[in-house]
PDB file of N, CA and C in Angstrom:
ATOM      1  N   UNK A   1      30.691 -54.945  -9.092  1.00  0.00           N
ATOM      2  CA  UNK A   1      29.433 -54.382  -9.507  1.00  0.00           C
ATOM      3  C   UNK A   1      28.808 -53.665  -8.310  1.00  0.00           C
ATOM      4  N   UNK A   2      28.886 -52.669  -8.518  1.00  0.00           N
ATOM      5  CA  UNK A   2      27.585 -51.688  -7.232  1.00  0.00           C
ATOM      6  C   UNK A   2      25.967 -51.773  -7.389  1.00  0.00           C
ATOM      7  N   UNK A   3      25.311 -52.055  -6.547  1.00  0.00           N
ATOM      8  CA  UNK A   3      23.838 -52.628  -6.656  1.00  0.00           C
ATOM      9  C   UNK A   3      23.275 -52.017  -5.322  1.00  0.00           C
ATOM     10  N   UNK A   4      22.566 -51.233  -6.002  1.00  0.00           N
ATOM     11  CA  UNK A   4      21.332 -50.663  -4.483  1.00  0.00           C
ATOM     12  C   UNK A   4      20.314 -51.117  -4.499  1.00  0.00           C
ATOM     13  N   UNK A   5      19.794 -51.538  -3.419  1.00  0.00           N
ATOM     14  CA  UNK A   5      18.602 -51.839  -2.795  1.00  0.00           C
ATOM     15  C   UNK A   5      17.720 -51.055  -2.296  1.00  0.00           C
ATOM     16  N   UNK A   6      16.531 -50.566  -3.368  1.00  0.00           N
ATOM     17  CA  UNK A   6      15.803 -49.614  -2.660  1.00  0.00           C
ATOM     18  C   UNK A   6      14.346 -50.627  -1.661  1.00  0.00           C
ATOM     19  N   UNK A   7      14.064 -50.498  -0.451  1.00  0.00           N
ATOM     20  CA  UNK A   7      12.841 -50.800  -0.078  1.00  0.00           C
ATOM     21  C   UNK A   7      12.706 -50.442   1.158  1.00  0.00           C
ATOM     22  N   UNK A   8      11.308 -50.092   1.371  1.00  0.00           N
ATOM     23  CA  UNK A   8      10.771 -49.673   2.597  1.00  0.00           C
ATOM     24  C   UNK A   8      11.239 -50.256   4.235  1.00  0.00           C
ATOM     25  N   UNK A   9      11.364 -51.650   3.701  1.00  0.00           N
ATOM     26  CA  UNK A   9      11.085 -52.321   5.122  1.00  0.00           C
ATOM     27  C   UNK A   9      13.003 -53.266   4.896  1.00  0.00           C
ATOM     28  N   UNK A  10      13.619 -52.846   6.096  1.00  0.00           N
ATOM     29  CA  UNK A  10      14.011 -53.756   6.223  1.00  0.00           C
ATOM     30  C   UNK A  10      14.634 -53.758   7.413  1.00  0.00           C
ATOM     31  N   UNK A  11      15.634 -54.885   7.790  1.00  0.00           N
ATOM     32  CA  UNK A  11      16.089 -55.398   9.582  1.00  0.00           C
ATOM     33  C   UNK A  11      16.416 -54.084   9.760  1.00  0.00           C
ATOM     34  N   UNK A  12      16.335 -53.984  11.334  1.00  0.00           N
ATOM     35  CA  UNK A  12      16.005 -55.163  12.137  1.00  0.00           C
ATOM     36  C   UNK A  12      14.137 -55.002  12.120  1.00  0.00           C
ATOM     37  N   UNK A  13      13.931 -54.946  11.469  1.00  0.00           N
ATOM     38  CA  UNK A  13      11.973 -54.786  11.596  1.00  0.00           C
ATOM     39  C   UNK A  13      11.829 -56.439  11.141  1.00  0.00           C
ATOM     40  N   UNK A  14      10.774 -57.162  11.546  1.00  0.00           N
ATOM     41  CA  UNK A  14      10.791 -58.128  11.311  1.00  0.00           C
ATOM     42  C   UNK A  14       9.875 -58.256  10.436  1.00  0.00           C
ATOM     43  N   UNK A  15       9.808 -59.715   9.195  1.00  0.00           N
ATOM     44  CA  UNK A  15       9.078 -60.069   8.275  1.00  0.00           C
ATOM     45  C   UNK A  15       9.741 -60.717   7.198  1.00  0.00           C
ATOM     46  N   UNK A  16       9.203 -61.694   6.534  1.00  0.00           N
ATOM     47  CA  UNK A  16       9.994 -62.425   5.285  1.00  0.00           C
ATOM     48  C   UNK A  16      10.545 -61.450   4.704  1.00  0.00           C
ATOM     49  N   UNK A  17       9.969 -60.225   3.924  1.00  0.00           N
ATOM     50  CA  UNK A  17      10.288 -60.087   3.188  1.00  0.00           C
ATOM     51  C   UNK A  17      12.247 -59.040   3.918  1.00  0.00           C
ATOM     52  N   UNK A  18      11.869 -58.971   4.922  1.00  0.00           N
ATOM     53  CA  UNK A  18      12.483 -57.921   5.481  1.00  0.00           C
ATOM     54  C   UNK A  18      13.914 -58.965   5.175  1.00  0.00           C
ATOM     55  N   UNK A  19      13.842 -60.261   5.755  1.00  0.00           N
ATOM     56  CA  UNK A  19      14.927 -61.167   5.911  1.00  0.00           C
ATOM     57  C   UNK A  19      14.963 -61.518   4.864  1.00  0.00           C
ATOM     58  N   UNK A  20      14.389 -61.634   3.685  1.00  0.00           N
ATOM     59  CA  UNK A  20      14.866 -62.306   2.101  1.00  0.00           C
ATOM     60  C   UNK A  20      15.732 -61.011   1.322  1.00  0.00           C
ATOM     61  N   UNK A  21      15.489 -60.046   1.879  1.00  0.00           N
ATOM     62  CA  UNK A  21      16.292 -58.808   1.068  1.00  0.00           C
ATOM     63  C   UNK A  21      17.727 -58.966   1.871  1.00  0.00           C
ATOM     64  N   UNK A  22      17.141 -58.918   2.993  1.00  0.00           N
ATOM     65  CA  UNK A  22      19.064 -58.908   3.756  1.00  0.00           C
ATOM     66  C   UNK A  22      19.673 -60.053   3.572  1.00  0.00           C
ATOM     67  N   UNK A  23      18.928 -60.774   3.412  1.00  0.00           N
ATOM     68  CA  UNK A  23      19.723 -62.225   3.111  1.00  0.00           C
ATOM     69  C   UNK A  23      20.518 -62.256   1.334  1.00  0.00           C
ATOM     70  N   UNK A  24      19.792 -61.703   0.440  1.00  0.00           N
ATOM     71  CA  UNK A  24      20.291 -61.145  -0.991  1.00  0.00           C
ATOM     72  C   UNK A  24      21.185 -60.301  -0.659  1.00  0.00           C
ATOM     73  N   UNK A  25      21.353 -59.190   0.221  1.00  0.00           N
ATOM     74  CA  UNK A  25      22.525 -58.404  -0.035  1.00  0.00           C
ATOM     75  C   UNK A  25      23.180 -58.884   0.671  1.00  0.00           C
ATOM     76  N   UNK A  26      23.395 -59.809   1.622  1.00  0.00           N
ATOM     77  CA  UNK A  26      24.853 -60.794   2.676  1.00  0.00           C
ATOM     78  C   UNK A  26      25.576 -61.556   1.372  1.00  0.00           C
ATOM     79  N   UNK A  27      24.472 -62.384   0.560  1.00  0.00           N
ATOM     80  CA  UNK A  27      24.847 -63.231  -0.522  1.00  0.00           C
ATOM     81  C   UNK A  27      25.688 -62.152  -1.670  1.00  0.00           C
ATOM     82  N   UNK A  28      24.985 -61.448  -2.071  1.00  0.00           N
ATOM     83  CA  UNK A  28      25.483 -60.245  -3.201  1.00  0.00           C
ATOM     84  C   UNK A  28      27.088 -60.393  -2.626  1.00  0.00           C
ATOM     85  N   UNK A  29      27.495 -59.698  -1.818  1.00  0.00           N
ATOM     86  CA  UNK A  29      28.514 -59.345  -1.143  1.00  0.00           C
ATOM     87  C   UNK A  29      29.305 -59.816  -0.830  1.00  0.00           C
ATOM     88  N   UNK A  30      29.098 -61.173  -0.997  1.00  0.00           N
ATOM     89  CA  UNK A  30      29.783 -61.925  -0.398  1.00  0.00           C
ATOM     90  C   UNK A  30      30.474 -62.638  -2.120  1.00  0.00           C
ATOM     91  N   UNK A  31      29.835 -62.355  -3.088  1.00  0.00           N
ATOM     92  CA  UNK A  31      30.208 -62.789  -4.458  1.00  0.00           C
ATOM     93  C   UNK A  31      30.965 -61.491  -5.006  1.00  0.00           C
ATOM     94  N   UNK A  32      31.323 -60.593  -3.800  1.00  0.00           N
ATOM     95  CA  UNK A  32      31.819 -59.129  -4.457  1.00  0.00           C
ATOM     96  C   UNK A  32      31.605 -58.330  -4.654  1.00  0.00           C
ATOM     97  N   UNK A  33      29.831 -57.925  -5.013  1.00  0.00           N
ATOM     98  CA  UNK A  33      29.261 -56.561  -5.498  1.00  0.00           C
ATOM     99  C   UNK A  33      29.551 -56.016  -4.170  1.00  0.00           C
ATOM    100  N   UNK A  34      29.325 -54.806  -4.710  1.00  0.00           N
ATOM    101  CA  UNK A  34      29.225 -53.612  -3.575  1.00  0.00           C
ATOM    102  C   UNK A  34      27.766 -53.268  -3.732  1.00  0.00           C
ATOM    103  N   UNK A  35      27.300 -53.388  -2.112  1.00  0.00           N
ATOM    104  CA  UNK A  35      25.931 -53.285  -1.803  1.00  0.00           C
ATOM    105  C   UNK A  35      25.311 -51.851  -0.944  1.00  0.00           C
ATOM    106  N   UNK A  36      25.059 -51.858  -1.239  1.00  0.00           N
ATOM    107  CA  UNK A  36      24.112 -50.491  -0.366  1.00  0.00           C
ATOM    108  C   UNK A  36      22.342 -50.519  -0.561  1.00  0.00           C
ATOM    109  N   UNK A  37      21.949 -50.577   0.840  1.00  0.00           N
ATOM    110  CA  UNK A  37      20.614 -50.859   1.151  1.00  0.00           C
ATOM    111  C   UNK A  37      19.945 -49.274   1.435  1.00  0.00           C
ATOM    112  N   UNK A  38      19.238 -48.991   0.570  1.00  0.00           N
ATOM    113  CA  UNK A  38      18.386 -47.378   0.717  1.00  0.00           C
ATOM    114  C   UNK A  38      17.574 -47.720   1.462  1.00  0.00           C
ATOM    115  N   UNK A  39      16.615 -47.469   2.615  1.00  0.00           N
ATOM    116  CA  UNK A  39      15.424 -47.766   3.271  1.00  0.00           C
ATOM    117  C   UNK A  39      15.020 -47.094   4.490  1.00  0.00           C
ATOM    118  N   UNK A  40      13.842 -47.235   4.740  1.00  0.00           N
ATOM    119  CA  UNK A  40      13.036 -45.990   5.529  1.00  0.00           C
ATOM    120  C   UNK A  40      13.820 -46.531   7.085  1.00  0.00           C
ATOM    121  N   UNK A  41      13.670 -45.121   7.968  1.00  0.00           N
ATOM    122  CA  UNK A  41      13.868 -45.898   9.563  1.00  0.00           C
ATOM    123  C   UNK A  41      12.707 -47.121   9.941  1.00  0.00           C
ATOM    124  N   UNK A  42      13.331 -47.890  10.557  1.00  0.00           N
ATOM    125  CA  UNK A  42      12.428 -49.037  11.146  1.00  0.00           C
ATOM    126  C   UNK A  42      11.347 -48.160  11.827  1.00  0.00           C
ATOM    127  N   UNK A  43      10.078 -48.960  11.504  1.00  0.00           N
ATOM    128  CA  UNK A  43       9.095 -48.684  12.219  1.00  0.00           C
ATOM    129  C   UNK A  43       8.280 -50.085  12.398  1.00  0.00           C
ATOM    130  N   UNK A  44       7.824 -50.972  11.094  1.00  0.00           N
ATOM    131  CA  UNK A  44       7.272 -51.885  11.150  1.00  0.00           C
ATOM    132  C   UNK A  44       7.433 -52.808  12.396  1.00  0.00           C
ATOM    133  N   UNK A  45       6.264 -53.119  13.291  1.00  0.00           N
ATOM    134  CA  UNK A  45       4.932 -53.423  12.554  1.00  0.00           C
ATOM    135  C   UNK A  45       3.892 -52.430  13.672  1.00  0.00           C
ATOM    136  N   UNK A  46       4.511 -52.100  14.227  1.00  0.00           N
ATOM    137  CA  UNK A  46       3.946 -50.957  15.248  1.00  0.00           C
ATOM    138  C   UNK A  46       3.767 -49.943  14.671  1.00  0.00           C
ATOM    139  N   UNK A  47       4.590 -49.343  13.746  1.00  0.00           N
ATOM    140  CA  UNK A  47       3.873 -48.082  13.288  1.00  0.00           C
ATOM    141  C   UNK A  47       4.576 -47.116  13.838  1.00  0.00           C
ATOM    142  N   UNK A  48       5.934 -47.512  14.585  1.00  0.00           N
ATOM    143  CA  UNK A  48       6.389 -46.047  15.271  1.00  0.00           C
ATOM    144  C   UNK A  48       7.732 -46.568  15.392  1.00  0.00           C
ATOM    145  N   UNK A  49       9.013 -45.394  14.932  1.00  0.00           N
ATOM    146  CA  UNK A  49      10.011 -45.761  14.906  1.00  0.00           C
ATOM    147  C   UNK A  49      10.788 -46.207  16.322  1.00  0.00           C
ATOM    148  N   UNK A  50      11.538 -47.425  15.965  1.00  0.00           N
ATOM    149  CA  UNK A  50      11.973 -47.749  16.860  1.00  0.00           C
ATOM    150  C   UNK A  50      13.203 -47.404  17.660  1.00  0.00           C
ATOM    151  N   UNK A  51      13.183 -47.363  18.938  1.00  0.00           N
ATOM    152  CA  UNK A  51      13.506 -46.210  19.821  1.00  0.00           C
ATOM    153  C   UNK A  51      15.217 -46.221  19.598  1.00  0.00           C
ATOM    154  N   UNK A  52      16.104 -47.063  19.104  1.00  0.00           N
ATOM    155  CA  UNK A  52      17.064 -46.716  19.255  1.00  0.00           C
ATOM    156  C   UNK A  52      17.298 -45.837  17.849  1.00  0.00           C
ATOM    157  N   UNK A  53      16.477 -45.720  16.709  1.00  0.00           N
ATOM    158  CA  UNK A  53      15.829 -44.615  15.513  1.00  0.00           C
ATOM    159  C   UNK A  53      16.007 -43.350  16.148  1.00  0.00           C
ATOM    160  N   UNK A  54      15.153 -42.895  16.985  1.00  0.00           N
ATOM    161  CA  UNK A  54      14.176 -41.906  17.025  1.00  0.00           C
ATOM    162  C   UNK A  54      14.844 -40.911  16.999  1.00  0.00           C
ATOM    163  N   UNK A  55      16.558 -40.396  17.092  1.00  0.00           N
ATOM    164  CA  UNK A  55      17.451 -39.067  16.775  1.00  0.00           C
ATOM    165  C   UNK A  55      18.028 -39.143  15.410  1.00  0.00           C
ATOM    166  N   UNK A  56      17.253 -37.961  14.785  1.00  0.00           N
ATOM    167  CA  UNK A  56      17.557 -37.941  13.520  1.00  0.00           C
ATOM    168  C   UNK A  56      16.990 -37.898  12.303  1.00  0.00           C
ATOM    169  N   UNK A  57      16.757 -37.546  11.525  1.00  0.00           N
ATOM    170  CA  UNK A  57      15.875 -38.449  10.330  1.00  0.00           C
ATOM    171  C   UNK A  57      16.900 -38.989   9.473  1.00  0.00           C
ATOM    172  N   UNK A  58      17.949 -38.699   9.272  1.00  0.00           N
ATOM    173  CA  UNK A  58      18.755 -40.193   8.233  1.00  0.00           C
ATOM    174  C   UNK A  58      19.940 -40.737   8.935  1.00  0.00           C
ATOM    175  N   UNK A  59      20.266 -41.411   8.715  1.00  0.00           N
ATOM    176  CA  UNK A  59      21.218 -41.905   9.710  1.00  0.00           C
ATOM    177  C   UNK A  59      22.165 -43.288   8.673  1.00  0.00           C
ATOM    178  N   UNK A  60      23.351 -43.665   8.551  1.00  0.00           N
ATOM    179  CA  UNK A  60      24.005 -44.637   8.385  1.00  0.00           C
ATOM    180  C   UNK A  60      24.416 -45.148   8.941  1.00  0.00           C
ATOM    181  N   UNK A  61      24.317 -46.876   8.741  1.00  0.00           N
ATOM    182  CA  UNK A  61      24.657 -48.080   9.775  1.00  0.00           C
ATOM    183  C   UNK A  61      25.206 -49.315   8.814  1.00  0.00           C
ATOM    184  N   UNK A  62      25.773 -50.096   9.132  1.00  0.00           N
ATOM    185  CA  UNK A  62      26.267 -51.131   8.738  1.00  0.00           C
ATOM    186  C   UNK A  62      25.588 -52.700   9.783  1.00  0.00           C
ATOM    187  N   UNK A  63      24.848 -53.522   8.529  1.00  0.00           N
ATOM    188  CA  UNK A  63      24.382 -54.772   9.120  1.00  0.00           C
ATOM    189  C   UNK A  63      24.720 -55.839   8.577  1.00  0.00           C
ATOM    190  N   UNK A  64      26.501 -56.766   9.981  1.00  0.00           N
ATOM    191  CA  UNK A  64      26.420 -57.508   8.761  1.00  0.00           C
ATOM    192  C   UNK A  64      27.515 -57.245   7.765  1.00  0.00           C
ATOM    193  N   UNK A  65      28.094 -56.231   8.057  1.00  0.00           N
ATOM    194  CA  UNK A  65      28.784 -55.614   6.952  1.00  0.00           C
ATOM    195  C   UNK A  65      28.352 -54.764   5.422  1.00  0.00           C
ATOM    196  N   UNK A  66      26.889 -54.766   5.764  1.00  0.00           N
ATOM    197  CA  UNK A  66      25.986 -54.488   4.584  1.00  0.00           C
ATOM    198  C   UNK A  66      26.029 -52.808   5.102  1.00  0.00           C
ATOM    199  N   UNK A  67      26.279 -52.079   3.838  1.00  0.00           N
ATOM    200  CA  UNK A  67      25.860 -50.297   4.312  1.00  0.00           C
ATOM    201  C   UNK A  67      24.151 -50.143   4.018  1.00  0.00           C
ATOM    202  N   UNK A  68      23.648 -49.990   5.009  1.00  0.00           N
ATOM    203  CA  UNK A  68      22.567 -49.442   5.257  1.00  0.00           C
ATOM    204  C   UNK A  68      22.485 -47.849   5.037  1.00  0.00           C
ATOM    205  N   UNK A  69      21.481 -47.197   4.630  1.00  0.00           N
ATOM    206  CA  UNK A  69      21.256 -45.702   4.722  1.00  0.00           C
ATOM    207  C   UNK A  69      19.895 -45.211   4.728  1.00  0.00           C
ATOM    208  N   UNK A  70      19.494 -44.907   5.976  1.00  0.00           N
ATOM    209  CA  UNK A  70      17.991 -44.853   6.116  1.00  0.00           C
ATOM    210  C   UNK A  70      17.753 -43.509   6.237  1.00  0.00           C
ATOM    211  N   UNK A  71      16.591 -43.317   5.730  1.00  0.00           N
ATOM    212  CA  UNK A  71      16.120 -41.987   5.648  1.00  0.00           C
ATOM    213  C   UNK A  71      14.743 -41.771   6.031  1.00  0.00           C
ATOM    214  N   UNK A  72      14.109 -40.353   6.294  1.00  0.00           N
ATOM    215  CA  UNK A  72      12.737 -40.420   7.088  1.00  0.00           C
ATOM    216  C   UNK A  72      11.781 -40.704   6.184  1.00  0.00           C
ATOM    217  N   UNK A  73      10.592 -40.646   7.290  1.00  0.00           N
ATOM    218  CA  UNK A  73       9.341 -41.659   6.462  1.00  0.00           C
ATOM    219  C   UNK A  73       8.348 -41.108   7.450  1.00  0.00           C
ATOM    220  N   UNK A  74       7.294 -40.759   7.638  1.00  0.00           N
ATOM    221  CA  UNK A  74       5.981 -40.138   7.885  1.00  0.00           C
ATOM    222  C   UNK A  74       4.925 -41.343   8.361  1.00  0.00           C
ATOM    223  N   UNK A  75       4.978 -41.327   9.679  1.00  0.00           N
ATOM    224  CA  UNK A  75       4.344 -42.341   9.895  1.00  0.00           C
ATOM    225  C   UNK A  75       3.133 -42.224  10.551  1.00  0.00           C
ATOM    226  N   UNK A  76       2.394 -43.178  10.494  1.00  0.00           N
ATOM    227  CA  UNK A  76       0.802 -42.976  10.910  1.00  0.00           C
ATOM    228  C   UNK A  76      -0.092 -44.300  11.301  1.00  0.00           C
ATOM    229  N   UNK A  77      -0.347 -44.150  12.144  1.00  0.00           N
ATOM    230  CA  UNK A  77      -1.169 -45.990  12.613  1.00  0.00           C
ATOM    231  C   UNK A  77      -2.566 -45.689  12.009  1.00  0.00           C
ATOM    232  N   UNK A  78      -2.884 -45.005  11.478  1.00  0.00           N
ATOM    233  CA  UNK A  78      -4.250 -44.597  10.568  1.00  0.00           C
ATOM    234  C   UNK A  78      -4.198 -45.421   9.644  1.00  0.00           C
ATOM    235  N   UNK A  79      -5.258 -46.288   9.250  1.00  0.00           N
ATOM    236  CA  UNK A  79      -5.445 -47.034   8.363  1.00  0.00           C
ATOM    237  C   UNK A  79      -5.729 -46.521   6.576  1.00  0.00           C
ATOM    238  N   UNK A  80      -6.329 -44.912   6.619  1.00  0.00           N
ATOM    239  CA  UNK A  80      -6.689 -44.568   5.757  1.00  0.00           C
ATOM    240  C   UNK A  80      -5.561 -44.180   4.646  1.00  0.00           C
ATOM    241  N   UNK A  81      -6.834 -44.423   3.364  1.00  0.00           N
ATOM    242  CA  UNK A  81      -5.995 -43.959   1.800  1.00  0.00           C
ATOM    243  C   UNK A  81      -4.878 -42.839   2.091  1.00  0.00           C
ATOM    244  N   UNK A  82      -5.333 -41.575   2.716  1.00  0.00           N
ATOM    245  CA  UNK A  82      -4.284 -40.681   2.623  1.00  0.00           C
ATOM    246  C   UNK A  82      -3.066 -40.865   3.663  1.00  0.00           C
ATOM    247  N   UNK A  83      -3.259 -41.708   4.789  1.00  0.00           N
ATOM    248  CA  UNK A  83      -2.465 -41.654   5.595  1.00  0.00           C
ATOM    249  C   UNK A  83      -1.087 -42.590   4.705  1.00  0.00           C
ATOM    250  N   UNK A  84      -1.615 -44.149   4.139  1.00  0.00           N
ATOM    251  CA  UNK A  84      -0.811 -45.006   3.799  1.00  0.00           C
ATOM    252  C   UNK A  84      -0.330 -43.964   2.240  1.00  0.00           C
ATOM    253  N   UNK A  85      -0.654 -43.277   2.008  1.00  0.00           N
ATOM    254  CA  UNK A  85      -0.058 -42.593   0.273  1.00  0.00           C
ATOM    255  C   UNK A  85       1.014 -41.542   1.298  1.00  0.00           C
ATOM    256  N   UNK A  86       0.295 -40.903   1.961  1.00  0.00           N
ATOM    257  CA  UNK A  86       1.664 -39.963   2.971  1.00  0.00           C
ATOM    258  C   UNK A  86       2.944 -40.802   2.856  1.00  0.00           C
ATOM    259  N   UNK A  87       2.691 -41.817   3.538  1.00  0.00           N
ATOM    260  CA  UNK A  87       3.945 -42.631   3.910  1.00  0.00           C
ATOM    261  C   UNK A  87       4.273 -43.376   3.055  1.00  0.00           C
ATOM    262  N   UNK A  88       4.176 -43.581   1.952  1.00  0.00           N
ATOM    263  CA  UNK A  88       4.681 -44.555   0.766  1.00  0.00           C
ATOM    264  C   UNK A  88       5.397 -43.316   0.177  1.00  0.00           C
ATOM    265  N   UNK A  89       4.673 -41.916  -0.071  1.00  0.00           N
ATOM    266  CA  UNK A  89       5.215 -41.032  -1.001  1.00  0.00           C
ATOM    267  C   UNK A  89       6.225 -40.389  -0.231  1.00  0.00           C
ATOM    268  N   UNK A  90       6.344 -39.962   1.286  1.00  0.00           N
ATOM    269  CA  UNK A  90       7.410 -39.265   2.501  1.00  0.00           C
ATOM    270  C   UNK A  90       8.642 -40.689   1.854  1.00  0.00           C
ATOM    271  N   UNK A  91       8.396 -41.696   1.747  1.00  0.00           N
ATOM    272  CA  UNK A  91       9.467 -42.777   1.716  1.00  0.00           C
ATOM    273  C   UNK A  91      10.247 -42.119   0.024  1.00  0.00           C
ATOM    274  N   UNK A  92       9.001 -42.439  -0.693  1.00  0.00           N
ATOM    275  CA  UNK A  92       9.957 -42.356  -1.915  1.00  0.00           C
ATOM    276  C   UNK A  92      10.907 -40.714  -1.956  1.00  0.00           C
ATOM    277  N   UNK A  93      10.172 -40.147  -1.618  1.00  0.00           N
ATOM    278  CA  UNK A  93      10.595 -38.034  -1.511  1.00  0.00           C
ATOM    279  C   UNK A  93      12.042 -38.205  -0.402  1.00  0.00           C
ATOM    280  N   UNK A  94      11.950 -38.750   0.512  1.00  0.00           N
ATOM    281  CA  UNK A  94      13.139 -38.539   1.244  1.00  0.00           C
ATOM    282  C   UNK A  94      14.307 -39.800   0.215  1.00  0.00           C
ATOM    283  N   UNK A  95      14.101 -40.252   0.503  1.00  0.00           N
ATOM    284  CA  UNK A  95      15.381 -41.335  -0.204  1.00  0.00           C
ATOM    285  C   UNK A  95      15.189 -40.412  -1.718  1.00  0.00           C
ATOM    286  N   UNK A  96      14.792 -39.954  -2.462  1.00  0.00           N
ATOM    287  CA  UNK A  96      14.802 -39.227  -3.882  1.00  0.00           C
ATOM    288  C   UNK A  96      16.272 -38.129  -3.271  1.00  0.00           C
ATOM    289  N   UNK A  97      15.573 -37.788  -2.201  1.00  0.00           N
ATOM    290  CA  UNK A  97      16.322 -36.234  -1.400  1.00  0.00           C
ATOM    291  C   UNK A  97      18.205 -36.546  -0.857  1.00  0.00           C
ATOM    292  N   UNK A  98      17.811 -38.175  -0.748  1.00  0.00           N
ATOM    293  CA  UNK A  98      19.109 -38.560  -0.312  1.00  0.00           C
ATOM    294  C   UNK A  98      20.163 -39.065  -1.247  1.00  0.00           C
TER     295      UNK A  98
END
């Protein structure tokens, strides 16, 4: 079975939720599906991609044995309505694009 994982946040950025998704696709995978994780470059929780990121805007990696495929995302330490809709909607528009 092939199963993608679309979400914003995941390793190496840290956070539950970041480690309960990678931990579902180690498990997935390990029962056979074929996994592929869609998700933005790390930035969380700073707000700025992290430096071994920063060439490129999409890039593929393997974590784990898990295929990762990250794509760009518009980032902003601005707290405001338009800044956080930029970057929720740059997330969904690039991975749409990919």
């Amino acid at each position: 079975m092939k199963i993608l994982i679309l979400t914003q946040y995941y390793p190496p950025e840290i956070g539950a939720p970041q480690n309960r998704l990678h931990e579902l696709a180690i498990r997935l995978k390990d029962k056979g599906s074929e996994i592929e994780v869609l998700t933005a470059l790390p930035n969380y929780p700073k707000m700025e991609i992290h430096e071994k990121y920063k060439k490129g805007k999409n890039r593929v990696e393997y974590i784990d044995e898990v295929k990762v495929l990250r794509s760009w995302i518009y980032i902003s330490k601005s707290k405001s309505i338009i800044s956080r809709l930029l970057n929720y909607f740059s997330f969904v528009w690039s991975s749409y694009r990919r």
